[in-house]
Structure formats: C-alpha cells, structure tokens
N, C-alpha and C. Protein backbone atom coordinates (compact mmCIF):
# COMPACT_ATOMS: atom_id res chain seq x y z
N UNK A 1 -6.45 -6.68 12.12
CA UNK A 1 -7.37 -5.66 12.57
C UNK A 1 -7.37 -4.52 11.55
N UNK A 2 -8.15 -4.07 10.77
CA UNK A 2 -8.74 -3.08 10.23
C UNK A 2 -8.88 -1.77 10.87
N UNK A 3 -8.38 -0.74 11.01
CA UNK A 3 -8.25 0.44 11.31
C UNK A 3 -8.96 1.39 10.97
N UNK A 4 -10.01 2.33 11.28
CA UNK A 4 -10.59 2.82 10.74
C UNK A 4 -10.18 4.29 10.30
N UNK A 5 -9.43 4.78 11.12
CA UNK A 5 -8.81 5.94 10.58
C UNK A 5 -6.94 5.80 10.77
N UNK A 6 -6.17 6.68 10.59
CA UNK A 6 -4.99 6.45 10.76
C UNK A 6 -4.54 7.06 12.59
N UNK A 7 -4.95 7.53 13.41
CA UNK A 7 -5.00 7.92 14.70
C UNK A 7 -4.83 6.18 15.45
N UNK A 8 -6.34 5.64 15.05
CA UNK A 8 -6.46 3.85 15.41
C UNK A 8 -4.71 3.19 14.67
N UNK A 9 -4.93 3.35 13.65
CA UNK A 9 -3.58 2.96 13.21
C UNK A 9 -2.56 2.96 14.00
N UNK A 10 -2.18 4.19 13.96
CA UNK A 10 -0.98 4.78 14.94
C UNK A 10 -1.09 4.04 16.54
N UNK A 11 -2.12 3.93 16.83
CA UNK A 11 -2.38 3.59 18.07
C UNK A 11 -1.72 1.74 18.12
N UNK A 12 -2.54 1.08 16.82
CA UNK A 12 -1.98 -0.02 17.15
C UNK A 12 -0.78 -0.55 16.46
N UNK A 13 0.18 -0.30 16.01
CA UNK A 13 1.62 -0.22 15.37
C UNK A 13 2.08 0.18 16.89
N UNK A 14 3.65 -1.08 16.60
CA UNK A 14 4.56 -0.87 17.86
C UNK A 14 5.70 0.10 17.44
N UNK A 15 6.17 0.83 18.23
CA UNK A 15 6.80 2.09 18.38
C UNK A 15 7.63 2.08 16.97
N UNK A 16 8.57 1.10 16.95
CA UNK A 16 9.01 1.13 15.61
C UNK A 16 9.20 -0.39 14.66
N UNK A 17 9.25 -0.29 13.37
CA UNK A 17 8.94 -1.32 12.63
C UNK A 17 8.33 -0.79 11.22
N UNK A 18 8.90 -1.54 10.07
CA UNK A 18 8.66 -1.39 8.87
C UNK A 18 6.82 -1.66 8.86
N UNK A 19 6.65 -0.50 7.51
CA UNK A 19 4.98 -1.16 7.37
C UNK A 19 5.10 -1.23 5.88
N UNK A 20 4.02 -1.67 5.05
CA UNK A 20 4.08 -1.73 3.59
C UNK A 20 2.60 -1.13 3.24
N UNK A 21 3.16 -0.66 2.09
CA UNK A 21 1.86 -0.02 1.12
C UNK A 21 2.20 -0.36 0.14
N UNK A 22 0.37 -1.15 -0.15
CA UNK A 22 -0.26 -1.62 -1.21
C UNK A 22 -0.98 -1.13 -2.24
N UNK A 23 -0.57 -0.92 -3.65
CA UNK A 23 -1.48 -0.76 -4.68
C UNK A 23 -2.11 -1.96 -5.41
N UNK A 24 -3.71 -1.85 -5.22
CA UNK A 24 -4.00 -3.09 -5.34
C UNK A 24 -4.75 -2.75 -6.35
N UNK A 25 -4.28 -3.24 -7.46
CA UNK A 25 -4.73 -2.92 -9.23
C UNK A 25 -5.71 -4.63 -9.54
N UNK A 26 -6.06 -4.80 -10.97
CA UNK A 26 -7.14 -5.74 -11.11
C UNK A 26 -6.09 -6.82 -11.62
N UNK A 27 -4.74 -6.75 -11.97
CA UNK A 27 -3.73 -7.27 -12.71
C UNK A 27 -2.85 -7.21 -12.10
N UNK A 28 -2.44 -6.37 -10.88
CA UNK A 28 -1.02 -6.31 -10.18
C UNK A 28 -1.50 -5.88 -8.31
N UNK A 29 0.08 -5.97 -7.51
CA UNK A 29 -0.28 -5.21 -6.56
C UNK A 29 1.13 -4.63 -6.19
N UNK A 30 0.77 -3.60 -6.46
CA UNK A 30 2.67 -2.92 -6.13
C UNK A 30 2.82 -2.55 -4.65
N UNK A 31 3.85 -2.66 -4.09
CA UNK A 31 4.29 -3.20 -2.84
C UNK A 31 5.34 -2.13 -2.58
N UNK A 32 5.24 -0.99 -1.72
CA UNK A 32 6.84 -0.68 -1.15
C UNK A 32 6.36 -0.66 0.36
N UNK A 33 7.84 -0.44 1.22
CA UNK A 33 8.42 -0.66 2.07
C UNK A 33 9.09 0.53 3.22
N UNK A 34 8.85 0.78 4.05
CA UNK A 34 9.32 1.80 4.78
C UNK A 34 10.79 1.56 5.66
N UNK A 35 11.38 1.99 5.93
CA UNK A 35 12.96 1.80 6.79
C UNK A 35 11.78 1.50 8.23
N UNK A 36 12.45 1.15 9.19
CA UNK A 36 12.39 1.04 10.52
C UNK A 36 12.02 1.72 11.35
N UNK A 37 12.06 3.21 11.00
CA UNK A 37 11.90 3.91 11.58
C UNK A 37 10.84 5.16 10.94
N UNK A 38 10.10 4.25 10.03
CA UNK A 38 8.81 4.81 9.23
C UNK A 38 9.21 6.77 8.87
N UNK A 39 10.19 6.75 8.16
CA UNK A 39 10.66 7.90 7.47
C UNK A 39 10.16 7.72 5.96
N UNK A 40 10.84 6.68 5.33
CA UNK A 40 10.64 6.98 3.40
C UNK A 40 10.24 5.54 3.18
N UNK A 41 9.68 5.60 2.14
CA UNK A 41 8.90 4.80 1.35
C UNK A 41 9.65 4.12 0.29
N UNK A 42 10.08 2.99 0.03
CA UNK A 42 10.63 2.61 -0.84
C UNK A 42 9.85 1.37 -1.73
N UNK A 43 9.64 1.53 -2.76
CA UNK A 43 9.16 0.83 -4.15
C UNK A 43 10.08 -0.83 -3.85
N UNK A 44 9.09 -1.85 -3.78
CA UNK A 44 9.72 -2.96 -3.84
C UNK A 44 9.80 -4.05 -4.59
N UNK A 45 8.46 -3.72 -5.49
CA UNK A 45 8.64 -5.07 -6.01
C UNK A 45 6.98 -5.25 -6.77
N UNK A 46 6.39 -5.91 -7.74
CA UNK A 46 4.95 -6.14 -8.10
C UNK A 46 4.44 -7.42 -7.94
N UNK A 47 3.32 -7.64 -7.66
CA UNK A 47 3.11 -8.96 -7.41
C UNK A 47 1.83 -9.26 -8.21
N UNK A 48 2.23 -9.82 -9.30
CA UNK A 48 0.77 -10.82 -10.49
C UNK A 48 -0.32 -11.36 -9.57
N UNK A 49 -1.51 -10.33 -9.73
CA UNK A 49 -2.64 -11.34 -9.28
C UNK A 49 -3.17 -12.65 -10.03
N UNK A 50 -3.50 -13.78 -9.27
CA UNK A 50 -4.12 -14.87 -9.80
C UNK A 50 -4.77 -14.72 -9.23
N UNK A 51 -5.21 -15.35 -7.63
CA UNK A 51 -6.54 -15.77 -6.88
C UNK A 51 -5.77 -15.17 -5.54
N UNK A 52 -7.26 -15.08 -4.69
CA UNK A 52 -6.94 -14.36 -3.44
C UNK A 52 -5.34 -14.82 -2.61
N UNK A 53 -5.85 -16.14 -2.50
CA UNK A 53 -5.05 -17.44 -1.32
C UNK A 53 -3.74 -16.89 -1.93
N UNK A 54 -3.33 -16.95 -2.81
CA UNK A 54 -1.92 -16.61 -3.53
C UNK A 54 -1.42 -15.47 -3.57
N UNK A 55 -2.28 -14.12 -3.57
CA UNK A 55 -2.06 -12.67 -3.66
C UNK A 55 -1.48 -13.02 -2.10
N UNK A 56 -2.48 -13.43 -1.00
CA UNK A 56 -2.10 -13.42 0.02
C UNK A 56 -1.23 -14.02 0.89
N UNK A 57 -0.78 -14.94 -0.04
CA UNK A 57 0.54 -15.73 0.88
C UNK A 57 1.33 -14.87 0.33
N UNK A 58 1.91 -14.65 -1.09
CA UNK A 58 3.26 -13.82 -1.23
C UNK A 58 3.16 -12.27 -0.30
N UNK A 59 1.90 -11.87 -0.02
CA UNK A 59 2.14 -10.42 0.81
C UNK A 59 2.40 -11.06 1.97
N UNK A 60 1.90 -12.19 2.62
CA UNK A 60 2.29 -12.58 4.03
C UNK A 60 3.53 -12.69 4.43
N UNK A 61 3.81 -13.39 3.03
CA UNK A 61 5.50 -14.02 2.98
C UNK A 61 6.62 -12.63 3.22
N UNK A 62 6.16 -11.64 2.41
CA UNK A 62 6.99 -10.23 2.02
C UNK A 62 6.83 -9.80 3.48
N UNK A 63 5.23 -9.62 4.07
CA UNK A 63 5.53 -9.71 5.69
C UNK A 63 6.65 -10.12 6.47
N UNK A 64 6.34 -11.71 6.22
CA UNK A 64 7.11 -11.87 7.35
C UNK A 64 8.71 -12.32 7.20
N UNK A 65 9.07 -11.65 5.93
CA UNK A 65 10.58 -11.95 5.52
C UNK A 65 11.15 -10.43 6.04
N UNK A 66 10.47 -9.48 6.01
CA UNK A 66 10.93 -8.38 6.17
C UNK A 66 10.54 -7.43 7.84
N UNK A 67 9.70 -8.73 8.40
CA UNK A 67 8.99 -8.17 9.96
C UNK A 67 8.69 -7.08 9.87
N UNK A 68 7.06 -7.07 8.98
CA UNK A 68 6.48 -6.01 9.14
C UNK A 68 5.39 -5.89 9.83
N UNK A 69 4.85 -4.38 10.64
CA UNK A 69 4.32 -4.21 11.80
C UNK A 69 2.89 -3.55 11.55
N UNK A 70 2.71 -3.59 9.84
CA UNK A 70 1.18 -2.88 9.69
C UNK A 70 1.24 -2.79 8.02
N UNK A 71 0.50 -2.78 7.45
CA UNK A 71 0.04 -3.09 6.27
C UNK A 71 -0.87 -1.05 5.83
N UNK A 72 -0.82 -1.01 4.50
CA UNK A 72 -1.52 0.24 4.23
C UNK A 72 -2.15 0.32 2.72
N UNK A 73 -3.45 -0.16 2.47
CA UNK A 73 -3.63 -0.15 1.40
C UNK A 73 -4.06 1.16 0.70
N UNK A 74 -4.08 1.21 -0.67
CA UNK A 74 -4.43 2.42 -1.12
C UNK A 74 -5.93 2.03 -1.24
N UNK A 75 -6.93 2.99 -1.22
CA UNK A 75 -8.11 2.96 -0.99
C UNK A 75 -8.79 3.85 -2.31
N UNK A 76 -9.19 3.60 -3.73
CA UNK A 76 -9.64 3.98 -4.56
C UNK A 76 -10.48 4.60 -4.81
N UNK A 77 -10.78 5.96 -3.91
CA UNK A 77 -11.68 6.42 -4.16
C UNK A 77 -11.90 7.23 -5.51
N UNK A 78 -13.69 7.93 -5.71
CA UNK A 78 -13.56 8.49 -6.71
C UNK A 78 -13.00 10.25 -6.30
N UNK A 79 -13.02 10.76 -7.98
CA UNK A 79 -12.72 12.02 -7.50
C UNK A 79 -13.59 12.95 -6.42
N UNK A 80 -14.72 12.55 -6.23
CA UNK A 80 -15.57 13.51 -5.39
C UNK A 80 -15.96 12.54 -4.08
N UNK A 81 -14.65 12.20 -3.95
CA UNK A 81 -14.69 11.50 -2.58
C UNK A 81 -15.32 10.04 -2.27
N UNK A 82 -16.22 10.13 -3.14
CA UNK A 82 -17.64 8.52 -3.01
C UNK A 82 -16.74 7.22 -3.23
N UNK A 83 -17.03 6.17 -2.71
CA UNK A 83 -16.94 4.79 -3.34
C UNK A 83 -16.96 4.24 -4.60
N UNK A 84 -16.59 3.64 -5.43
CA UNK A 84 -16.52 2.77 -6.14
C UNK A 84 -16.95 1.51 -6.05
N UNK A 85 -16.88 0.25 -7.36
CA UNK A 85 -16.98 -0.48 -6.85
C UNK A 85 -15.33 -1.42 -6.70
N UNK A 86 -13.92 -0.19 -7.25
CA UNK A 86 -12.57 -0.53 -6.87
C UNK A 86 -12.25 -0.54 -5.49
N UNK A 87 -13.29 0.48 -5.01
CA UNK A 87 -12.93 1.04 -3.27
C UNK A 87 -13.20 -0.64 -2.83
N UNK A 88 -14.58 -0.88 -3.38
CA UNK A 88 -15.57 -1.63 -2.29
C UNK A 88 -14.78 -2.92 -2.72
N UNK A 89 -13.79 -3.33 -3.49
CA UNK A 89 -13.15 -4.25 -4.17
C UNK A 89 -11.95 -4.68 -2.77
N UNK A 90 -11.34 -2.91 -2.77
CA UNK A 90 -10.19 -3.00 -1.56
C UNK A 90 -10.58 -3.44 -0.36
N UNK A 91 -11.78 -3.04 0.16
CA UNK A 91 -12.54 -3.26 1.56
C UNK A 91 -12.57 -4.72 1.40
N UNK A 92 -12.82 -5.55 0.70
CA UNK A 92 -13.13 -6.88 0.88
C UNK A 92 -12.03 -7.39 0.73
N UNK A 93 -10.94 -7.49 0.07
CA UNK A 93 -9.77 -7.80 0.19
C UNK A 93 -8.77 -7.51 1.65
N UNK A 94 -9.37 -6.38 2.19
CA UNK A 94 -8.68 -6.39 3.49
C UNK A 94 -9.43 -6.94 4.70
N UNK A 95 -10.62 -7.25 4.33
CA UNK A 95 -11.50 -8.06 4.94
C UNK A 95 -10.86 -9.37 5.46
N UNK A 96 -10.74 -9.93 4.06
CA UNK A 96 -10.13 -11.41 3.89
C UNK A 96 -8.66 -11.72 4.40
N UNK A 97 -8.26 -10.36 3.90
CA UNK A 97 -6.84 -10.36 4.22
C UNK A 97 -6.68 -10.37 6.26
N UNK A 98 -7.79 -9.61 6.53
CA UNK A 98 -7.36 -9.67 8.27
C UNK A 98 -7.53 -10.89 8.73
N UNK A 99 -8.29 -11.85 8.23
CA UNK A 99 -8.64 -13.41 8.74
C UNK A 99 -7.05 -13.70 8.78
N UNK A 100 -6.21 -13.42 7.98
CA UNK A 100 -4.74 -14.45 8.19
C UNK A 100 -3.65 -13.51 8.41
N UNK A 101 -4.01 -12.53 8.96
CA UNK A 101 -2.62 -12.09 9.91
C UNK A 101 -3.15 -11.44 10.82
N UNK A 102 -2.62 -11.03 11.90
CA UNK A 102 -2.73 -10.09 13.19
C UNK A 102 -2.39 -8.93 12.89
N UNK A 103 -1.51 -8.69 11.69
CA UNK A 103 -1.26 -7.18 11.41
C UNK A 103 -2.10 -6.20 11.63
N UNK A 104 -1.93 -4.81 11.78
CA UNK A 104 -2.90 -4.56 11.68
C UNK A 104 -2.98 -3.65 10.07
N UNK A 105 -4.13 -3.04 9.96
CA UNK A 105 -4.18 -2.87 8.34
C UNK A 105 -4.97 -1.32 8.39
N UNK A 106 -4.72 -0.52 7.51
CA UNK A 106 -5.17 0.96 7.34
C UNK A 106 -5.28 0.54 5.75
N UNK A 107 -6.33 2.28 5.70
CA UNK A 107 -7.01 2.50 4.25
C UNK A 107 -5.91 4.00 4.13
N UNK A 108 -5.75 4.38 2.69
CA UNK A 108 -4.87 5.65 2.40
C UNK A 108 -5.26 6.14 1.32
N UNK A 109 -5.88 7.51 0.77
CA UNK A 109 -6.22 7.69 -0.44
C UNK A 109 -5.51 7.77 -1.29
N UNK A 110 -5.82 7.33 -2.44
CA UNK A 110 -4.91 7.05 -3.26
C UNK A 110 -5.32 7.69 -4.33
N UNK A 111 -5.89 8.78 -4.43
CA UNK A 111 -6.04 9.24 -5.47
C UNK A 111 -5.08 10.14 -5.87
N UNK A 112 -5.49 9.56 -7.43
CA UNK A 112 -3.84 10.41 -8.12
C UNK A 112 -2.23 10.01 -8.35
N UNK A 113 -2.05 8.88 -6.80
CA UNK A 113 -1.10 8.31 -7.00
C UNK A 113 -0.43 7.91 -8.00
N UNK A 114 -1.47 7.61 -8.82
CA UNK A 114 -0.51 6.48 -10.05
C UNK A 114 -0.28 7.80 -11.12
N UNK A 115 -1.23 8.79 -10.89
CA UNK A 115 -0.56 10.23 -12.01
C UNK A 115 0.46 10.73 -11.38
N UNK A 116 0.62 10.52 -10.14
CA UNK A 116 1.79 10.96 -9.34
C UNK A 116 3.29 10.33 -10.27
N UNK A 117 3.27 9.11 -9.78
CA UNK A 117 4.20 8.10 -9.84
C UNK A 117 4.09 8.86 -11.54
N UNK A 118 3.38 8.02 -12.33
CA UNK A 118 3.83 8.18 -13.41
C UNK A 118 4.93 9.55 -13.99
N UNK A 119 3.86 10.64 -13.47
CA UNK A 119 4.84 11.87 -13.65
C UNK A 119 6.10 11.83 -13.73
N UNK A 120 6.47 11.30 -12.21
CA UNK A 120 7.89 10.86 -11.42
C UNK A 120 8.88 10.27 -12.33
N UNK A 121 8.12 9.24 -12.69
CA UNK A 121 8.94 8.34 -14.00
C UNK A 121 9.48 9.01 -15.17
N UNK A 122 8.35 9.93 -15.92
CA UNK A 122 8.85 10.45 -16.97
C UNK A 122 9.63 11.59 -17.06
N UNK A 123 9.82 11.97 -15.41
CA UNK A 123 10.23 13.25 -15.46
C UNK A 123 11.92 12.32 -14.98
N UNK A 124 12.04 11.63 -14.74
CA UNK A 124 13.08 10.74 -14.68
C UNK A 124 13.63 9.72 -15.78
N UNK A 125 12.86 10.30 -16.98
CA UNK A 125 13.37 9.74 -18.69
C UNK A 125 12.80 8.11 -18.35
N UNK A 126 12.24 7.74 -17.99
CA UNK A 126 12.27 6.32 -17.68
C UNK A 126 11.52 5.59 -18.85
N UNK A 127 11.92 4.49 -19.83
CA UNK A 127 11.25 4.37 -20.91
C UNK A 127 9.80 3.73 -20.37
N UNK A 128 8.88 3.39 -21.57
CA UNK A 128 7.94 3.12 -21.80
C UNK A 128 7.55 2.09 -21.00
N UNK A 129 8.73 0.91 -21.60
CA UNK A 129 8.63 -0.43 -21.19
C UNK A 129 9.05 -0.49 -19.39
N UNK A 130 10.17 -0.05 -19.10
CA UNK A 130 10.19 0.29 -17.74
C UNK A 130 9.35 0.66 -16.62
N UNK A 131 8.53 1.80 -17.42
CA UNK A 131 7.45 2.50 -16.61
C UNK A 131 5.98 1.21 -16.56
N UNK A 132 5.80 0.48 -17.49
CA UNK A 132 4.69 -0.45 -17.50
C UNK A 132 5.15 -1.26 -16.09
N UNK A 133 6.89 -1.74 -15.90
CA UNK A 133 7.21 -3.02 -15.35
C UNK A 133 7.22 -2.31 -13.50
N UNK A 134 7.25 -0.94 -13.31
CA UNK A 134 7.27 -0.32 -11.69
C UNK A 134 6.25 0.72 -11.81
N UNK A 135 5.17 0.49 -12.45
CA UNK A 135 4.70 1.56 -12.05
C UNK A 135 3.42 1.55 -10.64
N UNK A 136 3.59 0.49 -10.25
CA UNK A 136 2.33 -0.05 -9.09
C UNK A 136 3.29 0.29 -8.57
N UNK A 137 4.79 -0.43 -8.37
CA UNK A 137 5.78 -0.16 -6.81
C UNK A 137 5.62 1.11 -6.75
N UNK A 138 6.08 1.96 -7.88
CA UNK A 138 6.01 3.32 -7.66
C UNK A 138 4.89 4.34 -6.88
N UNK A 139 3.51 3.81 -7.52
CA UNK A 139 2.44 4.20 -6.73
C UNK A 139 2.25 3.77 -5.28
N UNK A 140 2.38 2.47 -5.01
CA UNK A 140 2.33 2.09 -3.61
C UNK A 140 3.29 3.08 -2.91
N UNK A 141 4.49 3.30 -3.32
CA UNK A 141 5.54 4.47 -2.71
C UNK A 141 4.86 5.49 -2.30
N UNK A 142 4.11 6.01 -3.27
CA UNK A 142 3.68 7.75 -3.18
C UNK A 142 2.36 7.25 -2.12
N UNK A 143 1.60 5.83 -2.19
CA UNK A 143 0.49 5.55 -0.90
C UNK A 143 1.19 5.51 0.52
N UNK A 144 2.18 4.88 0.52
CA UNK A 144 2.69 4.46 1.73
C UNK A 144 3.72 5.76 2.55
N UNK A 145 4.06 6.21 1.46
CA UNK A 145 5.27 8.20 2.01
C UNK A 145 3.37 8.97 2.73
N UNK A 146 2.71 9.05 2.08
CA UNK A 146 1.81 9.87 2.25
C UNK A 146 1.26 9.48 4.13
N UNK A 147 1.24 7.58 4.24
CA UNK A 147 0.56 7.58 5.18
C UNK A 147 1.52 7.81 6.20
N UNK A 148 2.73 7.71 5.78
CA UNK A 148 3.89 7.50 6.67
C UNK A 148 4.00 9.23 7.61
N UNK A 149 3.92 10.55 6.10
CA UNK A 149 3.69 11.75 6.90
C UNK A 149 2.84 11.95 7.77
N UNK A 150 1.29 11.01 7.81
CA UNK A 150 0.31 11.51 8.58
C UNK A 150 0.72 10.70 10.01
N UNK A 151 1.34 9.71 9.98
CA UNK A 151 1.38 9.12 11.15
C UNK A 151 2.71 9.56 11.91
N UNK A 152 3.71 10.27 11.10
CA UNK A 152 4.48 11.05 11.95
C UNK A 152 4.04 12.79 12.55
N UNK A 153 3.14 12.89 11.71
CA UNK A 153 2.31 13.98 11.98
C UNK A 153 1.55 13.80 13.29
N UNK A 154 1.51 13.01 13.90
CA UNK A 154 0.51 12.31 14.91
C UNK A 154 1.46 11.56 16.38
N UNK A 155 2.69 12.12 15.69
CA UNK A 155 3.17 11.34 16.86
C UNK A 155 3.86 12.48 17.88
C-alpha cells in the first residue's frame, strides 16, 4: 500500500517494528535501517541495480530477514518542489514494488540528502574511495532519520 502522506503512513505501521529507507539512484539503492523502536537510522548496505525483479527480491529479502514493517523511499524532487522525471522514476518503482509485498510504503523528500551525507563523510575524513562505496547507505540514513522524526512527531 502506497501512502500518500506520512499521517496515512503512521496510521498503517504496527506500533512497533523496524522500517527501511531507500535511496533509489540509476546505478545503486542505498538501504538503512531503523532499531525497533523507530528512533535512529542506520546505513546498511548498497544494492547494484540490474532489472526491476532483482532490485526487488534483494529489498524483499532485506525485508523479510530483518521483519520489516514499512518501507520509505526518498522521493527526488526538484529544487522548487516540481517533479522530475527521477521523482516520476520513484513513483513507478513503488508502484511495482506494492504488487509484491503488503508492506506498506511512504514517499520522503530527499532533497539534499546526498549533500547532506556527503558533507557527513568528509567532515568525518572519510577517503574518496570510501565515500563512492556508502554514500547511498549514507543518504538513505539522512531519508529514513528525517521520516522517522516526522512520524514520531505524530505520535
């Protein structure tokens, strides 16, 4: 189920349970992870796009190895708020993606994130090569902390 704002979200997520946020790049999709009790965001891991069926079994799999209770993608908008055609890229991917799980699934802006993250990195000496190999987990972090405040904001 697709969520249209984070209120619906909140509404359908069970009281407690890990959720994940997705940065979904044209080459990667960085993946972190929340504790149980949807406090912090933790960076988990990147996952190589090939083709849909495959993006989507390893996120199913990361699902359901870790029993997670809601999904949060970052949503690409531009700077003055409008669509893309990255936004309209994410929308169809979570489209596809709701056909094979019951999860339910939210949008999170993501703008900036990855200047976020990056910052983060360098302000943490992190080399070059390092920063290429986490820098989606890292962003999905700063998508998934962000949605995590609004939905404790709400509770």
């Amino acid at each position: 189920m697709i969520c249209g704002t984070a209120e619906e979200f909140a509404a359908a997520l069970p009281r407690a349970g890990a959720i994940a946020g997705l940065d979904l790049g044209t080459k990667t999709i960085g993946v972190a992870v929340s504790d149980g009790l949807r406090q912090v965001a933790s960076p988990l891991t990147v996952i190589r796009r090939t083709k849909f069926t495959a993006d989507a079994t390893a996120l199913l799999q990361i699902a359901a190895d870790r029993g997670l209770a809601g999904l949060v993608l970052g949503l690409p908008l531009n700077m003055d708020g409008t669509e893309g055609p990255r936004a309209q890229s994410t929308r169809a991917f979570a489209r596809n993606l709701e056909r094979l799980t019951p999860l339910p699934l939210a949008f999170w802006d993501e703008r900036l994130s990855t200047v976020a993250a990056e910052r983060a990195l360098l302000e943490s000496d992190t080399s070059r090569r390092r920063r290429a190999e986490v820098i989606d987990q890292v962003a999905a972090g700063y998508i998934l902390q962000g949605a995590l405040d609004r939905l404790r904001y709400l509770q």
